[in-house]
Protein backbone atom coordinates (compact mmCIF):
# COMPACT_ATOMS: atom_id res chain seq x y z
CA UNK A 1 117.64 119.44 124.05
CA UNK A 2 116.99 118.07 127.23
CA UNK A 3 118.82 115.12 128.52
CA UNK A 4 116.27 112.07 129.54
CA UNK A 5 116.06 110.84 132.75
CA UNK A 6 117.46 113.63 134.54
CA UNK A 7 115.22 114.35 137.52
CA UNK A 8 112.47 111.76 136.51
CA UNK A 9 111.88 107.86 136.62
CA UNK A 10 113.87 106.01 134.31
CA UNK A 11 111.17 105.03 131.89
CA UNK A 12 110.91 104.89 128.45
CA UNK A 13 108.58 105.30 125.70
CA UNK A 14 109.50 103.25 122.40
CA UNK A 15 107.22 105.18 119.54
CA UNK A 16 106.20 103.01 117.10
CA UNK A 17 107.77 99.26 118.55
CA UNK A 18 107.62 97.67 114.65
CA UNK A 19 111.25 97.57 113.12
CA UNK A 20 114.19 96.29 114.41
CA UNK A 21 115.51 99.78 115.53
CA UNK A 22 112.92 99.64 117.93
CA UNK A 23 113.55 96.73 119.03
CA UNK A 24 117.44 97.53 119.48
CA UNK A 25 116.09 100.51 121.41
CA UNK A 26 113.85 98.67 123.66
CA UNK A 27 116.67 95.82 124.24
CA UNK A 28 119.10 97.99 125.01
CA UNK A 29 117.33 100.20 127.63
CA UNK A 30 115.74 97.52 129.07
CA UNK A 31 118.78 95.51 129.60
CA UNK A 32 119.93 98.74 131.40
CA UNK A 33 117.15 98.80 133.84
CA UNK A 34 114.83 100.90 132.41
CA UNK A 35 111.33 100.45 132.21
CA UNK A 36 110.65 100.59 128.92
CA UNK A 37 106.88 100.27 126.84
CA UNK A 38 106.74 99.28 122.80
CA UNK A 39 103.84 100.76 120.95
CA UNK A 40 101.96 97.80 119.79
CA UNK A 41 99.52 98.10 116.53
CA UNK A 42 99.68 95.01 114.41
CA UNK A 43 101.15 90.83 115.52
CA UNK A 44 104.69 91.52 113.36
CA UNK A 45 105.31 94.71 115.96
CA UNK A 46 108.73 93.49 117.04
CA UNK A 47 109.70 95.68 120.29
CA UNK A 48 106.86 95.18 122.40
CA UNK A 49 107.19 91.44 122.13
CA UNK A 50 110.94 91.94 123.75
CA UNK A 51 111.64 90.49 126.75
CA UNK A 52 110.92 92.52 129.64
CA UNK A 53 109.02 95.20 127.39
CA UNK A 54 105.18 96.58 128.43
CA UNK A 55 103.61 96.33 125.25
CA UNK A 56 101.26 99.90 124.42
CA UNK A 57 98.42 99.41 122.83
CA UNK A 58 98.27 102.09 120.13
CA UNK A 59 97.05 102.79 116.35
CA UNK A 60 99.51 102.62 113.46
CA UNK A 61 101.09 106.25 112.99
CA UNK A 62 100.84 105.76 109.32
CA UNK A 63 96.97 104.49 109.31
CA UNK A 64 96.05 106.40 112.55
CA UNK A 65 98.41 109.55 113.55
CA UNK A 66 95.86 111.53 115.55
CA UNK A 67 94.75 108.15 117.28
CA UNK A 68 98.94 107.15 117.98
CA UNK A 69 99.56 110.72 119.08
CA UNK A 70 96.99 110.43 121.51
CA UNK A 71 97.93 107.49 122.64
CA UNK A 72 101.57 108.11 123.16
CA UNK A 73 100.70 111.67 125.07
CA UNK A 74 97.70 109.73 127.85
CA UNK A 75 100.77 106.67 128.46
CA UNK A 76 103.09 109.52 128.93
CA UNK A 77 100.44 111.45 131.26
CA UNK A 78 99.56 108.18 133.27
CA UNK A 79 103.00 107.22 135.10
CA UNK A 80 106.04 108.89 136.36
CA UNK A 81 108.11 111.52 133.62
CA UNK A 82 109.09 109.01 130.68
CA UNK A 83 111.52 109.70 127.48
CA UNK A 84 109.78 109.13 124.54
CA UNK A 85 111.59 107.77 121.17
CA UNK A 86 110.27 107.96 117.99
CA UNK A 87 111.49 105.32 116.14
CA UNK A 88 110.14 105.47 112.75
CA UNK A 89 109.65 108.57 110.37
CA UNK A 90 106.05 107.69 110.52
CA UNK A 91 105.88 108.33 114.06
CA UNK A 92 107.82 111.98 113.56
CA UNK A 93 105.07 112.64 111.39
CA UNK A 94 102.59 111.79 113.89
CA UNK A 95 103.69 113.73 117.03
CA UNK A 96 104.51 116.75 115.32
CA UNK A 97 101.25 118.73 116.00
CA UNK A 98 101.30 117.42 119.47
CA UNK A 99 104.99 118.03 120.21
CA UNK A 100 104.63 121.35 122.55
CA UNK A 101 101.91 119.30 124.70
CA UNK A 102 104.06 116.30 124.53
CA UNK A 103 106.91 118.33 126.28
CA UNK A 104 105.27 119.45 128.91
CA UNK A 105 104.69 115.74 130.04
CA UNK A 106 107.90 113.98 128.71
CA UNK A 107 111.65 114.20 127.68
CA UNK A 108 111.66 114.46 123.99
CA UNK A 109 115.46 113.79 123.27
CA UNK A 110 115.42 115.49 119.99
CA UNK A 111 116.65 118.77 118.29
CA UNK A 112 114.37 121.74 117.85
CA UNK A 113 111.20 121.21 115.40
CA UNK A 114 112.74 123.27 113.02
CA UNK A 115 115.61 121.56 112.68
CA UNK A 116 113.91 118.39 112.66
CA UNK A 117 111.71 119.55 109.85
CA UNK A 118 115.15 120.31 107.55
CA UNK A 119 116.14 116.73 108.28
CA UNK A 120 113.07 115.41 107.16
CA UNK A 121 112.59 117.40 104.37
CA UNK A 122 115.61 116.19 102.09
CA UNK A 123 115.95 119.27 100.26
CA UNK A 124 116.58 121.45 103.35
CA UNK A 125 119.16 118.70 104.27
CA UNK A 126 120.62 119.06 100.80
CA UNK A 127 120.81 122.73 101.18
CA UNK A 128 122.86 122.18 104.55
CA UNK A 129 124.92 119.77 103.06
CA UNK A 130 126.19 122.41 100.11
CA UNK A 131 126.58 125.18 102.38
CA UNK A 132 128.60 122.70 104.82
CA UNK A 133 130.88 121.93 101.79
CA UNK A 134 129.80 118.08 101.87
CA UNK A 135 129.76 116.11 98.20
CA UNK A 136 125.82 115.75 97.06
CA UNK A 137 124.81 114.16 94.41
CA UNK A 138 123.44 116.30 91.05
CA UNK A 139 119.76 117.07 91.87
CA UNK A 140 116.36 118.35 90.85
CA UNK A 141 113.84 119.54 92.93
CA UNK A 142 110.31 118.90 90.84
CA UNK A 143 107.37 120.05 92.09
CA UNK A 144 105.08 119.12 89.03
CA UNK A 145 105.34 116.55 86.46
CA UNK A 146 105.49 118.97 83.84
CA UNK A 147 108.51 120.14 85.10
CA UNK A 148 109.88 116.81 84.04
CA UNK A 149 110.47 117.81 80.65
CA UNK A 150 113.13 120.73 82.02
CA UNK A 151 115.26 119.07 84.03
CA UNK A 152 118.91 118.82 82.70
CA UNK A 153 120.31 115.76 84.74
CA UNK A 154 121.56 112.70 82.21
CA UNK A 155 120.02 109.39 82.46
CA UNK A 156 119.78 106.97 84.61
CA UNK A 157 118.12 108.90 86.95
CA UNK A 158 116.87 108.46 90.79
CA UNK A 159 113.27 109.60 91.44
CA UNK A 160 112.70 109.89 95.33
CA UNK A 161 110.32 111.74 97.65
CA UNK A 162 111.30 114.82 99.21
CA UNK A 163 110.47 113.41 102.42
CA UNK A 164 109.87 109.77 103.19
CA UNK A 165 107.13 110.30 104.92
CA UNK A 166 104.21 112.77 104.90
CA UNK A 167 100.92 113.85 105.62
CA UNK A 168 98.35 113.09 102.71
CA UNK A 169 94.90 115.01 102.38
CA UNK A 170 93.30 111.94 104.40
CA UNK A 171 95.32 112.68 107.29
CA UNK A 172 97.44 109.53 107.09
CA UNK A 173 100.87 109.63 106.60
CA UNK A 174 102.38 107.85 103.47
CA UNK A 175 105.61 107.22 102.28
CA UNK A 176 107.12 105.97 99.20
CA UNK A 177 110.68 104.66 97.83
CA UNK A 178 113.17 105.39 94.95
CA UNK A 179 112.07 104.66 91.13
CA UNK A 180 113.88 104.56 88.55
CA UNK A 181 114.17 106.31 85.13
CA UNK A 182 116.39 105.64 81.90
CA UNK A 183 114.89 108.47 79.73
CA UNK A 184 112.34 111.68 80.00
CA UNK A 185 108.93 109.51 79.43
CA UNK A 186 109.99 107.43 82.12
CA UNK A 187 111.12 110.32 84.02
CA UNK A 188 107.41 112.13 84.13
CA UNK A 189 106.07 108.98 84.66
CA UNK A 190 107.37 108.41 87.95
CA UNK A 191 106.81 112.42 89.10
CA UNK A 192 103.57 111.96 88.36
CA UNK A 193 102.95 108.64 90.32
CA UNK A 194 105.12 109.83 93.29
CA UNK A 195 103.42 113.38 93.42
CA UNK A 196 100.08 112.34 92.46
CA UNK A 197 100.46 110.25 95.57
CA UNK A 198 100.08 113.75 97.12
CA UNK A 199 104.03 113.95 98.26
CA UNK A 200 104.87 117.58 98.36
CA UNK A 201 108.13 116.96 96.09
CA UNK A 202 109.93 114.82 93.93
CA UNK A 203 113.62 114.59 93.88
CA UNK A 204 115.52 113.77 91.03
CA UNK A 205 119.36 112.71 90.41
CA UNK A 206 121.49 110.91 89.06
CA UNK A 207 122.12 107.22 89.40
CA UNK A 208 125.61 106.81 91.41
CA UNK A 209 127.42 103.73 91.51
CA UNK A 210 128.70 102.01 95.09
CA UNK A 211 127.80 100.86 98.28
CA UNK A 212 125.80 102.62 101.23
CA UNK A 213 128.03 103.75 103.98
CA UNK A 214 126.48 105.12 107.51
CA UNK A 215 127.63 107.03 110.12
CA UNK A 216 125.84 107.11 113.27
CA UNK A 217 126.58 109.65 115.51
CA UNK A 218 125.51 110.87 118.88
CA UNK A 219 125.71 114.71 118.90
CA UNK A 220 126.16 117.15 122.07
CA UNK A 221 126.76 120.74 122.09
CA UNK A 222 127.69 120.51 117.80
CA UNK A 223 130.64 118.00 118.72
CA UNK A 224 130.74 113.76 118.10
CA UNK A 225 129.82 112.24 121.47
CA UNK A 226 129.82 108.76 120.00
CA UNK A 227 130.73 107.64 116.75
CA UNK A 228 129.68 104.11 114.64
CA UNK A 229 130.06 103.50 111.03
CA UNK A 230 128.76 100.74 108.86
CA UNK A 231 129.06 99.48 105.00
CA UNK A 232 126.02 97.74 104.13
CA UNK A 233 126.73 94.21 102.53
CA UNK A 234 123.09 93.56 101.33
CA UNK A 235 120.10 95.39 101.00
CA UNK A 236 116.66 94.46 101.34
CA UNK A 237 115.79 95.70 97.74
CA UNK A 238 118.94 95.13 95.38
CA UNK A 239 118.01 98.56 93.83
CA UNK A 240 118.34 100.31 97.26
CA UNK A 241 116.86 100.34 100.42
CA UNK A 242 117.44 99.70 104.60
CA UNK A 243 120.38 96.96 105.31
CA UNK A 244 119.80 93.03 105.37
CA UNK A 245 123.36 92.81 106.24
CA UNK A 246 126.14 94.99 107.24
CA UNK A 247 129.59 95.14 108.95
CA UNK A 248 131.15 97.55 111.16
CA UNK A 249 133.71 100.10 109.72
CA UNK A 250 136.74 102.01 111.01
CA UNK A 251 135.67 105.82 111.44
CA UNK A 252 137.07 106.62 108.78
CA UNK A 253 137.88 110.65 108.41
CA UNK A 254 136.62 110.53 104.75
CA UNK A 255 133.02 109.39 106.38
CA UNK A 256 132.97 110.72 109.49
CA UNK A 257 134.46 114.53 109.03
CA UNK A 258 131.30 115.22 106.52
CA UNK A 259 128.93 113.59 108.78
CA UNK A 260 129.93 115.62 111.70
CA UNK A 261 130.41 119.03 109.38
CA UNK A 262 126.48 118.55 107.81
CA UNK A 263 124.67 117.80 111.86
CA UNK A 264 126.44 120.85 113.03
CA UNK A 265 125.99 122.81 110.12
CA UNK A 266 122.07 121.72 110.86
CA UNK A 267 122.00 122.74 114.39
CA UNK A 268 121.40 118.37 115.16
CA UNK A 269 121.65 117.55 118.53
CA UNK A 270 121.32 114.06 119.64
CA UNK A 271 120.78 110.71 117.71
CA UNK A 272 121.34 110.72 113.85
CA UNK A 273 122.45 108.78 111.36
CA UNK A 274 124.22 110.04 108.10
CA UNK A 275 123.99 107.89 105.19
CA UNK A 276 126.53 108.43 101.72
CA UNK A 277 127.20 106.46 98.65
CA UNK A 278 130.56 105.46 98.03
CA UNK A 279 132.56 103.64 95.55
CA UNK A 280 135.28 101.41 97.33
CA UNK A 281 137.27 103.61 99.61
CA UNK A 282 136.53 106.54 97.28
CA UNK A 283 134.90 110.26 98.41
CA UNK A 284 131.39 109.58 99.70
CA UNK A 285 128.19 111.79 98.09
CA UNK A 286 125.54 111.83 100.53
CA UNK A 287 122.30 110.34 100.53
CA UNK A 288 120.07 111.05 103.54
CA UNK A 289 120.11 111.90 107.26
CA UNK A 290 118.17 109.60 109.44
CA UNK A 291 117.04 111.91 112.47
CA UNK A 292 115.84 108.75 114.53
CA UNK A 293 116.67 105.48 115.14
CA UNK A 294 117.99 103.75 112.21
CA UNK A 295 118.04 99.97 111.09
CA UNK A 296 121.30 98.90 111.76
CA UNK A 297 120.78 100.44 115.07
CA UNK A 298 121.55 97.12 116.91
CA UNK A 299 124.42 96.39 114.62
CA UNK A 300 126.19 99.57 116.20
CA UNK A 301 125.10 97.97 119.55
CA UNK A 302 126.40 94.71 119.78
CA UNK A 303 129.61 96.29 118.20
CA UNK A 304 129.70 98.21 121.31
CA UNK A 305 128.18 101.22 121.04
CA UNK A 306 124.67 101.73 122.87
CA UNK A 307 123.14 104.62 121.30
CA UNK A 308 120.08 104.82 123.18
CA UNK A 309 121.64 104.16 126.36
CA UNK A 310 124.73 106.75 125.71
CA UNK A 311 121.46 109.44 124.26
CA UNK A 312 119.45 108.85 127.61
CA UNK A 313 122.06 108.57 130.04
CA UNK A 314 124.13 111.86 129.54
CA UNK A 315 127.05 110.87 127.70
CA UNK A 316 129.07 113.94 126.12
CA UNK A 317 132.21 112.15 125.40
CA UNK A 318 135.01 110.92 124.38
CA UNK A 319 132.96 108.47 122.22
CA UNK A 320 133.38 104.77 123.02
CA UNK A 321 135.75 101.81 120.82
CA UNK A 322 133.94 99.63 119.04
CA UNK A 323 134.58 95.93 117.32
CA UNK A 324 135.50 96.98 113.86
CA UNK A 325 134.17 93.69 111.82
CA UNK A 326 131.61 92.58 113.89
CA UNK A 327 128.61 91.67 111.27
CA UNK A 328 124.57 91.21 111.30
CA UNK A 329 122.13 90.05 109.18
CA UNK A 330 118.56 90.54 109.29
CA UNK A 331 117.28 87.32 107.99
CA UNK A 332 113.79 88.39 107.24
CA UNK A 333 115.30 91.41 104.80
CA UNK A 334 116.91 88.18 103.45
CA UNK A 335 113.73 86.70 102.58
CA UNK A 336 112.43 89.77 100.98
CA UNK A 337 115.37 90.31 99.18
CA UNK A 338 115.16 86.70 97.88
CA UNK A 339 111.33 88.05 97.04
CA UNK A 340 112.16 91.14 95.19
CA UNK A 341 115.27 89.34 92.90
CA UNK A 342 111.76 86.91 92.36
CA UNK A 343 110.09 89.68 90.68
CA UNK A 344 112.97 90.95 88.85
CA UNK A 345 114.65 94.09 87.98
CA UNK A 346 113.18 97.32 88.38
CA UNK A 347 111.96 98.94 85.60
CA UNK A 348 114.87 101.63 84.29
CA UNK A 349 117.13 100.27 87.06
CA UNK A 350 120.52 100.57 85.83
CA UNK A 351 123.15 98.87 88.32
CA UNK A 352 124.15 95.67 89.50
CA UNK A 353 121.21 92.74 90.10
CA UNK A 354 121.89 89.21 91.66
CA UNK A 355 120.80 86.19 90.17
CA UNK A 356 117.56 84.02 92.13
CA UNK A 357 120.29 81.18 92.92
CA UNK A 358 122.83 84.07 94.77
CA UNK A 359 119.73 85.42 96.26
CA UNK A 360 118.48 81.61 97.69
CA UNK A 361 122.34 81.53 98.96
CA UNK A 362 122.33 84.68 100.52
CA UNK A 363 118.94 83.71 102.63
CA UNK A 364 120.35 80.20 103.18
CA UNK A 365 124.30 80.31 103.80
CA UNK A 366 124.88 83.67 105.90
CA UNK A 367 125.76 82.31 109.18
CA UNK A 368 126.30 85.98 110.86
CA UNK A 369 124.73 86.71 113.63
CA UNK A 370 120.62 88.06 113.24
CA UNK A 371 119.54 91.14 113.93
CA UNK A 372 116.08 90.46 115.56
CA UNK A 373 116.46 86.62 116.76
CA UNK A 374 118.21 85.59 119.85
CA UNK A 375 117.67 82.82 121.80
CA UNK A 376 117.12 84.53 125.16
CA UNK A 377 114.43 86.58 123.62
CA UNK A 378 113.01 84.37 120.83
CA UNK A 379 109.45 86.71 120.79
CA UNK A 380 110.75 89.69 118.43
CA UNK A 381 111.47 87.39 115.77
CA UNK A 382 108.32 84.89 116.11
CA UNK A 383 106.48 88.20 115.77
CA UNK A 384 108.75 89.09 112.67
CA UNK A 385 107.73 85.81 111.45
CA UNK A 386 103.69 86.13 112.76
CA UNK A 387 103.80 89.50 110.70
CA UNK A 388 105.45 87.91 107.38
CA UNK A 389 102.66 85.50 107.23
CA UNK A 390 99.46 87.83 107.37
């Protein structure tokens, strides 16, 4: 993988400038004196409305991914050699025809496509995961509903997509998140929805207990360059889903050692982020492998450890101390936590569900600090806030 910014201008291409990992990407290379430019398809696009960010016009990579491709590979053609990040899975999905072209003009700090693809396809990651001798969770790999009716895992069970995002018959790239199921009806019915989406795969397992636990890591040459791990205290979706709080963790061996074991045993190079589920301080099962930024990206930043600076500027090693404590909050995952308690429980959702009034509290009494507002750069978050109210 080539290392950005050697032997070109120090410019940067955020792909896809929507979600706060963007926006920690675009903050933290900007603050570092690069010249940095935030896709920018829709008013809640957080990045390009960072301070000191050139805002890209470009389509949405899920709505548009031809038109975004095109548009990331003529702003990459039309100034001095930049490093382009993709920041969402949307936005993999979108420059993956394009990626040989896309080379040729730019520093694409990323693994080889193939590897990419097994990170994206969560059964290939699975697969790496066994053969790497990391925990996994019981699963099921469905590829039709009616082989619902087969599949030997106990209730409650996990339905999820084999990949988060991909390309429908339209040519737009869709996505979907977990459902739920607490018997075999309820089990078919959400194959059916998820596949008849036109998602290539439906994963099945069952429902574990515990709290998500992530490990960034910045890898070089199959060994830890830098190292950040995170509990999550609140999610935006009590049933699962990205962080809308988290703290910083000790590396803990028992997080970190499988992490490392499953990106080597993939061939990862570069930024990824490992995510298990773990019960208290007990052995983690993992979950997923984020191969781009991730959302508690600036979480691991204002701890002390700047990813996309480190990924861009060279850094093999040792990896950097961090604050072990330091906490964020995303306030707007808050609010749509407080929105999804509103609607209630998922149907066949078997763990844990706050109440509306702990839900109001949580939105109204976290005083850590946000993950999108600051005061020197209020834009991100009156964009956040522009977006909310479409």
């Amino acid at each position: 993988m080539p290392e950005a910014g050697a032997g070109g201008g120090r410019r940067v291409l955020v792909a896809d400038g929507g979600p706060p990992s963007a926006l920690a990407v675009a903050r933290s290379l900007a603050g570092a004196g690069w010249a940095v430019e935030a896709t920018r398809h829709g008013p809640g696009d957080r990045a390009p409305r960072s301070r000191g960010v050139r805002p890209l016009p470009a389509p949405s990579p899920s709505g548009d991914p031809a038109g975004f491709a095109r548009a990331i590979l003529a702003a990459a053609k039309a100034g001095p050699r930049p490093a382009v990040i993709p920041a969402t899975d949307a936005a993999l999905r979108a420059l993956e025809p394009v990626r040989e072209e896309l080379e040729a003009a730019a520093d694409y700090p990323l693994p080889p496509a193939e590897v990419l693809r097994r990170v994206l396809d969560k059964d290939g990651t699975l697969a790496a995961a066994r053969g790497a001798g990391v925990a996994v969770p019981a699963t099921v790999l469905l590829r039709t509903a009616a082989e619902a009716g087969a599949c030997a895992l106990r209730p409650p069970l996990v339905v999820k997509p084999l990949s988060s995002r991909w390309r429908a018959a339209d040519g737009t790239v869709r996505g979907a998140g977990p459902s739920f199921a607490a018997d075999g009806a309820g089990l078919r019915a959400a194959a059916e929805a998820l596949l008849g989406a036109g998602c290539p795969g439906a994963l099945v397992q069952e429902w574990l207990p515990g709290t998500g636990w992530g490990v960034g890591l910045l890898m070089r040459g199959g060994s830890p360059a830098a190292v950040f791990v995170h509990s999550r205290l609140r999610e935006m979706h009590p049933a699962g889903g990205p962080s809308s709080a988290a703290v910083a963790e000790a590396p803990d061996a028992a997080v970190v050692d499988p992490a490392v074991a499953l990106l080597r045993a993939l061939g990862w190079e570069g930024l990824a982020m490992v995510e298990f589920r773990r019960e208290g301080r007990g052995a983690p099962l993992l979950m997923e492998v984020n191969g781009r930024p991730w959302g508690t990206l600036g979480l691991a930043v204002d701890a002390g450890v700047d990813f996309p600076r480190l990924l861009l500027e060279g850094h093999r090693g040792p990896p950097p101390p961090y604050r072990i404590g330091t906490r964020r909050r995303w306030f707007a995952g808050d609010l749509r936590r407080l929105l999804a308690v509103h609607r209630g429980r998922p149907a066949g959702y078997p763990g844990p569900f706050p109440s509306r009034a702990r839900a109001l509290a949580d939105v109204l009494l976290s005083w850590a600090p946000d993950m999108v507002f600051r005061w020197s750069d209020p834009g991100p978050f009156l964009a956040e806030v522009a977006g909310a109210l479409r």
